[in-house]
C-alpha atoms as a PDB file:
ATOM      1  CA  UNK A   1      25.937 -31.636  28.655  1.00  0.00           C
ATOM      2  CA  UNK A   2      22.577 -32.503  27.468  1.00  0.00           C
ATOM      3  CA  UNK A   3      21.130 -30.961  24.692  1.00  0.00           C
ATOM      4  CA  UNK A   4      17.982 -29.910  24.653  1.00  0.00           C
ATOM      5  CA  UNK A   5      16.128 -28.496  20.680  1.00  0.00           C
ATOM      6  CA  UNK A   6      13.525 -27.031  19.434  1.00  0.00           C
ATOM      7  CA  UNK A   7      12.146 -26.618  16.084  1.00  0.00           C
ATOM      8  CA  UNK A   8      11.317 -23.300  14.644  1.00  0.00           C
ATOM      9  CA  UNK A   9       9.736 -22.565  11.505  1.00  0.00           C
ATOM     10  CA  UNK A  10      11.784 -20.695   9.264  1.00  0.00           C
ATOM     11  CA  UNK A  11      12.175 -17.713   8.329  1.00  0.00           C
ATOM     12  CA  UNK A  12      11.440 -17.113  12.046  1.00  0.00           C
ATOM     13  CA  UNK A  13      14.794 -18.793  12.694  1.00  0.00           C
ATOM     14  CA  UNK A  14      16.870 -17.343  10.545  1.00  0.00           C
ATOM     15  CA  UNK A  15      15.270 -13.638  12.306  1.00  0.00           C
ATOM     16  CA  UNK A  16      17.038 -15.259  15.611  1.00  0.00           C
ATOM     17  CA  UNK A  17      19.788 -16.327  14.719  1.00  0.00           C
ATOM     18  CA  UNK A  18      20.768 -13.803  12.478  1.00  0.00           C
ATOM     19  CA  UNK A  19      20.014 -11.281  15.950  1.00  0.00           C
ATOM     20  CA  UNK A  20      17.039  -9.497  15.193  1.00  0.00           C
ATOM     21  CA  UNK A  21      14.393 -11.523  16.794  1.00  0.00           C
ATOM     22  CA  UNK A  22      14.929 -12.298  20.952  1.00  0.00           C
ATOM     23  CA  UNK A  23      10.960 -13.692  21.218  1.00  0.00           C
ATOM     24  CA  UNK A  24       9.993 -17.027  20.272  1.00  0.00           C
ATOM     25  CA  UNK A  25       6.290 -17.316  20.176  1.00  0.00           C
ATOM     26  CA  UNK A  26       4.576 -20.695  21.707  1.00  0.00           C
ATOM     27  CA  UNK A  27       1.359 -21.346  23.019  1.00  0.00           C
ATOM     28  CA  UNK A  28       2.622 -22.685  25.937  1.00  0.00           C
ATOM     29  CA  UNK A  29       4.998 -22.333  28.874  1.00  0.00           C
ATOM     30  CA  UNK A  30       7.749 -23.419  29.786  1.00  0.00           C
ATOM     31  CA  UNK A  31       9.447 -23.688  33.352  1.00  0.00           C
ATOM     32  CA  UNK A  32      12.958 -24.428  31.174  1.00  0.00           C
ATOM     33  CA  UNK A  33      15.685 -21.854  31.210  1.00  0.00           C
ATOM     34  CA  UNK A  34      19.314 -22.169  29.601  1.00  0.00           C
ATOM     35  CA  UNK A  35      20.703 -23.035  26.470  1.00  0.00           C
ATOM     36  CA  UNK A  36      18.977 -25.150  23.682  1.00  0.00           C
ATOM     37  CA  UNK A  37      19.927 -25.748  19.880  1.00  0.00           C
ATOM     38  CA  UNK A  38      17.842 -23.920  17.407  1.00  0.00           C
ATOM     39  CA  UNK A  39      15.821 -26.411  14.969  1.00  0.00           C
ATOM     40  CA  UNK A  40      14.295 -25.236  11.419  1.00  0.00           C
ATOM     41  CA  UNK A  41      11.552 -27.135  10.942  1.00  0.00           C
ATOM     42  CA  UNK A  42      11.039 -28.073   7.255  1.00  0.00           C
ATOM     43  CA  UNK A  43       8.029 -26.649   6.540  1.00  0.00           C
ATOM     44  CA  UNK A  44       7.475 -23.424   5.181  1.00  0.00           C
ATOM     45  CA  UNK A  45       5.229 -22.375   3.173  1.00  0.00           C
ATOM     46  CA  UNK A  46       4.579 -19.360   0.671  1.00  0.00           C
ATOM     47  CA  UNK A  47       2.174 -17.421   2.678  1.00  0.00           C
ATOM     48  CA  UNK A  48       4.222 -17.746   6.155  1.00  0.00           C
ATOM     49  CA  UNK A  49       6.928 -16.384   3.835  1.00  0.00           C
ATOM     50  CA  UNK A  50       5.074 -13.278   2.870  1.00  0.00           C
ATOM     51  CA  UNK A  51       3.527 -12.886   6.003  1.00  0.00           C
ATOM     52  CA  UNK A  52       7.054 -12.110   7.825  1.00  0.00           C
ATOM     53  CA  UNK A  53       8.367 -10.013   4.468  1.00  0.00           C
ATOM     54  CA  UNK A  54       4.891  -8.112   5.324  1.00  0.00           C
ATOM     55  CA  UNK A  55       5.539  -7.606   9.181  1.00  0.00           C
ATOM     56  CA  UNK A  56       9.431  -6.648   8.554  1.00  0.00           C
ATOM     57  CA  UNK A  57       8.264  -4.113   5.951  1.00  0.00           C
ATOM     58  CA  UNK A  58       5.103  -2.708   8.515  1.00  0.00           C
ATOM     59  CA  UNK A  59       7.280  -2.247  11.499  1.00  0.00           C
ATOM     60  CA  UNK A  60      10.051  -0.710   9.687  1.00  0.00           C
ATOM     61  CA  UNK A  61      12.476  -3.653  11.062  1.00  0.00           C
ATOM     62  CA  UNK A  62      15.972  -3.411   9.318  1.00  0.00           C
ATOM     63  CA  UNK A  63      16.705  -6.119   7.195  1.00  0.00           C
ATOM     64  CA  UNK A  64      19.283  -6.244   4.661  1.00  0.00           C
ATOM     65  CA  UNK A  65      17.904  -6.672   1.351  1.00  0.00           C
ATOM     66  CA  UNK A  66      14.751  -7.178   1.641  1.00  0.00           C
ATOM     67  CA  UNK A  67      13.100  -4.284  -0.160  1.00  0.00           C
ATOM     68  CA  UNK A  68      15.296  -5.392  -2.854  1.00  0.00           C
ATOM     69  CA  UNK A  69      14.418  -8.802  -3.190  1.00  0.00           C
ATOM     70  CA  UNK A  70      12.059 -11.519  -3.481  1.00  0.00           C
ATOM     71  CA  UNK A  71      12.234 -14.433  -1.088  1.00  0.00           C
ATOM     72  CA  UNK A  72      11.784 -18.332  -2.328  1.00  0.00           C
ATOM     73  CA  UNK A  73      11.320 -20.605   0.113  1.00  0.00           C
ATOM     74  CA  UNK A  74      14.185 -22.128  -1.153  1.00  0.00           C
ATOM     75  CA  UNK A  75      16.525 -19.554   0.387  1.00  0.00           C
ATOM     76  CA  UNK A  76      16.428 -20.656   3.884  1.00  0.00           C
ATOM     77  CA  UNK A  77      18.157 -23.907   5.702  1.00  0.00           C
ATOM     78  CA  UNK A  78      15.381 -26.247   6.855  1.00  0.00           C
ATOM     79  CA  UNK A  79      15.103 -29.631   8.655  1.00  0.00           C
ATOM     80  CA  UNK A  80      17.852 -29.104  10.988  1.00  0.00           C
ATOM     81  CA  UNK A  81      19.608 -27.020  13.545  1.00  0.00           C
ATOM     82  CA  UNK A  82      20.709 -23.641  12.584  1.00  0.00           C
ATOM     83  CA  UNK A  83      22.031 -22.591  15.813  1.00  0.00           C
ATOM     84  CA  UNK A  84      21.551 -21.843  19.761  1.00  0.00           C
ATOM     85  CA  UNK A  85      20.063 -20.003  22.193  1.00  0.00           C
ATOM     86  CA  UNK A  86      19.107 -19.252  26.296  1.00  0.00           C
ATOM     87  CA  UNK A  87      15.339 -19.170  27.416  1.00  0.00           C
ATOM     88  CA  UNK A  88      15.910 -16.260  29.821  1.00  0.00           C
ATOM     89  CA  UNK A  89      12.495 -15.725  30.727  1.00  0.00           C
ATOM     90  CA  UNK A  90       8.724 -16.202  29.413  1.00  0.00           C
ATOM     91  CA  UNK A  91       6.459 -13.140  29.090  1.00  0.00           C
ATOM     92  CA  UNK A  92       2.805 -12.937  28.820  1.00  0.00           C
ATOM     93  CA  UNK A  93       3.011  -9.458  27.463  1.00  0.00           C
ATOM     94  CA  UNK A  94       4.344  -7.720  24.740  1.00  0.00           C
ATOM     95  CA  UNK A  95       4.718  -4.531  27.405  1.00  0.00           C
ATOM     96  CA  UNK A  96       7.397  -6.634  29.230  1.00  0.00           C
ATOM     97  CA  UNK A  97      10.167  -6.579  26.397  1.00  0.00           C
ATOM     98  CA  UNK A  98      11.768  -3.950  25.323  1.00  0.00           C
ATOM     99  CA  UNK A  99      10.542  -1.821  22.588  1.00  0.00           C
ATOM    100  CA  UNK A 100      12.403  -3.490  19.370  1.00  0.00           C
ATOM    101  CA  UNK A 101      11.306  -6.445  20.433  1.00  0.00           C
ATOM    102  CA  UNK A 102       7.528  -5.728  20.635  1.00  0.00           C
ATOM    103  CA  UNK A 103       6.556  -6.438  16.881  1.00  0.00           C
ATOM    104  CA  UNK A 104       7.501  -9.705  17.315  1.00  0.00           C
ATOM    105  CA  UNK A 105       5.448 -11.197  20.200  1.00  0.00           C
ATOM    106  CA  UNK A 106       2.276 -12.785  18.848  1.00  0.00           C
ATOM    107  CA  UNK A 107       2.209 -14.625  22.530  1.00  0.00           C
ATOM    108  CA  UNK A 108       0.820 -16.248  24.214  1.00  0.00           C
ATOM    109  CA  UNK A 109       3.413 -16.974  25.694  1.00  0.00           C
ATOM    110  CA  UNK A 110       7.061 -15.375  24.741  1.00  0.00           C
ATOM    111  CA  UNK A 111      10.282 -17.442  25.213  1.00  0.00           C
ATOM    112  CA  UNK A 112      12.985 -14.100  25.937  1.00  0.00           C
ATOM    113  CA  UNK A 113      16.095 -15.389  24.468  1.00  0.00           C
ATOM    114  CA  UNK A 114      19.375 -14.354  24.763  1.00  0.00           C
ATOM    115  CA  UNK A 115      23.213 -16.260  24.280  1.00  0.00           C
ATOM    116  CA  UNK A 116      22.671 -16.498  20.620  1.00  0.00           C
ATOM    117  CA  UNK A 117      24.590 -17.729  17.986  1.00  0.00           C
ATOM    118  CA  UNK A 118      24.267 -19.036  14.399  1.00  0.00           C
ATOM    119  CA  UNK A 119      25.941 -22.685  13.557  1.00  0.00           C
ATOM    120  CA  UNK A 120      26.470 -24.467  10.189  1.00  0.00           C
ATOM    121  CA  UNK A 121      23.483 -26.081   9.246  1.00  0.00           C
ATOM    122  CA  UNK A 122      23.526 -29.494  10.820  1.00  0.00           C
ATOM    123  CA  UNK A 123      20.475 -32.005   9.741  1.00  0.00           C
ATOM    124  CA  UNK A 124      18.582 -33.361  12.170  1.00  0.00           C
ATOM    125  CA  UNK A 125      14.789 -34.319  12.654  1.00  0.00           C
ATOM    126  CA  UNK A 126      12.695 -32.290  14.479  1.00  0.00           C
ATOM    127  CA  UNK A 127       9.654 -32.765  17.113  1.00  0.00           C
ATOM    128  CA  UNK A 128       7.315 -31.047  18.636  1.00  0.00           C
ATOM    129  CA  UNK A 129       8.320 -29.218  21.866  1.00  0.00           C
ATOM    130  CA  UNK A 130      11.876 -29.339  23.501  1.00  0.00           C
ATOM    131  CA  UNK A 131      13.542 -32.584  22.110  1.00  0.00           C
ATOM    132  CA  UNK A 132      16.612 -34.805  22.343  1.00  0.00           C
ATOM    133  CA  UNK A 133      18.544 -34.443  18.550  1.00  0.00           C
ATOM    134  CA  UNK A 134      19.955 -37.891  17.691  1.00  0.00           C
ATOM    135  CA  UNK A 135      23.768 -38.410  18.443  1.00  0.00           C
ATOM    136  CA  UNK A 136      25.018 -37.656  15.382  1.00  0.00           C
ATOM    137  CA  UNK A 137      23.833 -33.949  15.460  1.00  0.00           C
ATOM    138  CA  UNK A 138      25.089 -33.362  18.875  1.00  0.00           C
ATOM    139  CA  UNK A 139      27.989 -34.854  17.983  1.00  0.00           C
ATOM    140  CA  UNK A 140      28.289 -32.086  14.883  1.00  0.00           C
ATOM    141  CA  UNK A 141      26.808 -29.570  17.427  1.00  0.00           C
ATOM    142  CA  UNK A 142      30.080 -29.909  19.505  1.00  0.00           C
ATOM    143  CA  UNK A 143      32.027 -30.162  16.369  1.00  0.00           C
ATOM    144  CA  UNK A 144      31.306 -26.653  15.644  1.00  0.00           C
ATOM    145  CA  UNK A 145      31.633 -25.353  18.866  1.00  0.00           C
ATOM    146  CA  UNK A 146      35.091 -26.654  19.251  1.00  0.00           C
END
């Protein structure tokens, strides 16, 4: 099998992997559908941090912990995949998903995702778009699913 990536800012990736977020945001379609690893990107800065603590907290989104504590940017896996997913469809519309997953379409385009499932952190460098990892993460990729 071929893998295909892509990278994700965090903490959006952690929110899919971890189950509560089935919507990646692009601004651009995709005619791909099937499984792909799950790439944090290494970026991340303070305010993207707050911004998500901010949305979780205004739409009432269980998370465990978070009214308790304050997030560093330091707390979340970066610069390499984190786990895997299926592109099931792409929406246009938040009124196409279903209800708990309507907070987190920002569009314009929506990657549904479904299959999902968290890995051990693996580095790897990330590009822009769906990308080839190098060998040595696919070859930890199958590693873990073994």
């Amino acid at each position: 099998m071929s893998w295909r990536a892509l990278s994700i800012r965090q903490p959006w990736a952690m929110s899919i992997v971890q189950g509560t977020k089935r919507i990646e945001n692009r601004g651009w379609s995709t005619r791909f559908r099937g499984p792909f690893l799950i790439h944090a990107a290494k970026g991340l800065t303070r305010d993207e941090l707050e911004g998500w603590a901010d949305m979780i907290r205004a739409e009432n989104i269980e998370w465990p912990g978070l009214r308790r504590r304050i997030w560093r940017t330091a707390d979340f896996d970066r610069g390499g995949i984190v786990g895997l997913a299926s592109v099931e469809a792409v929406v246009q519309s938040e009124s196409s998903l279903p209800v708990d997953q309507r907070p987190w379409f920002f569009g314009p385009y929506g990657f549904v995702l479904g299959d999902v499932r968290a890995l051990p952190f693996i580095p790897c460098k990330g590009s822009l778009g769906f990308f080839e990892p190098a060998a040595e993460a696919i070859a930890a990729v199958q590693a873990a699913l073994a």
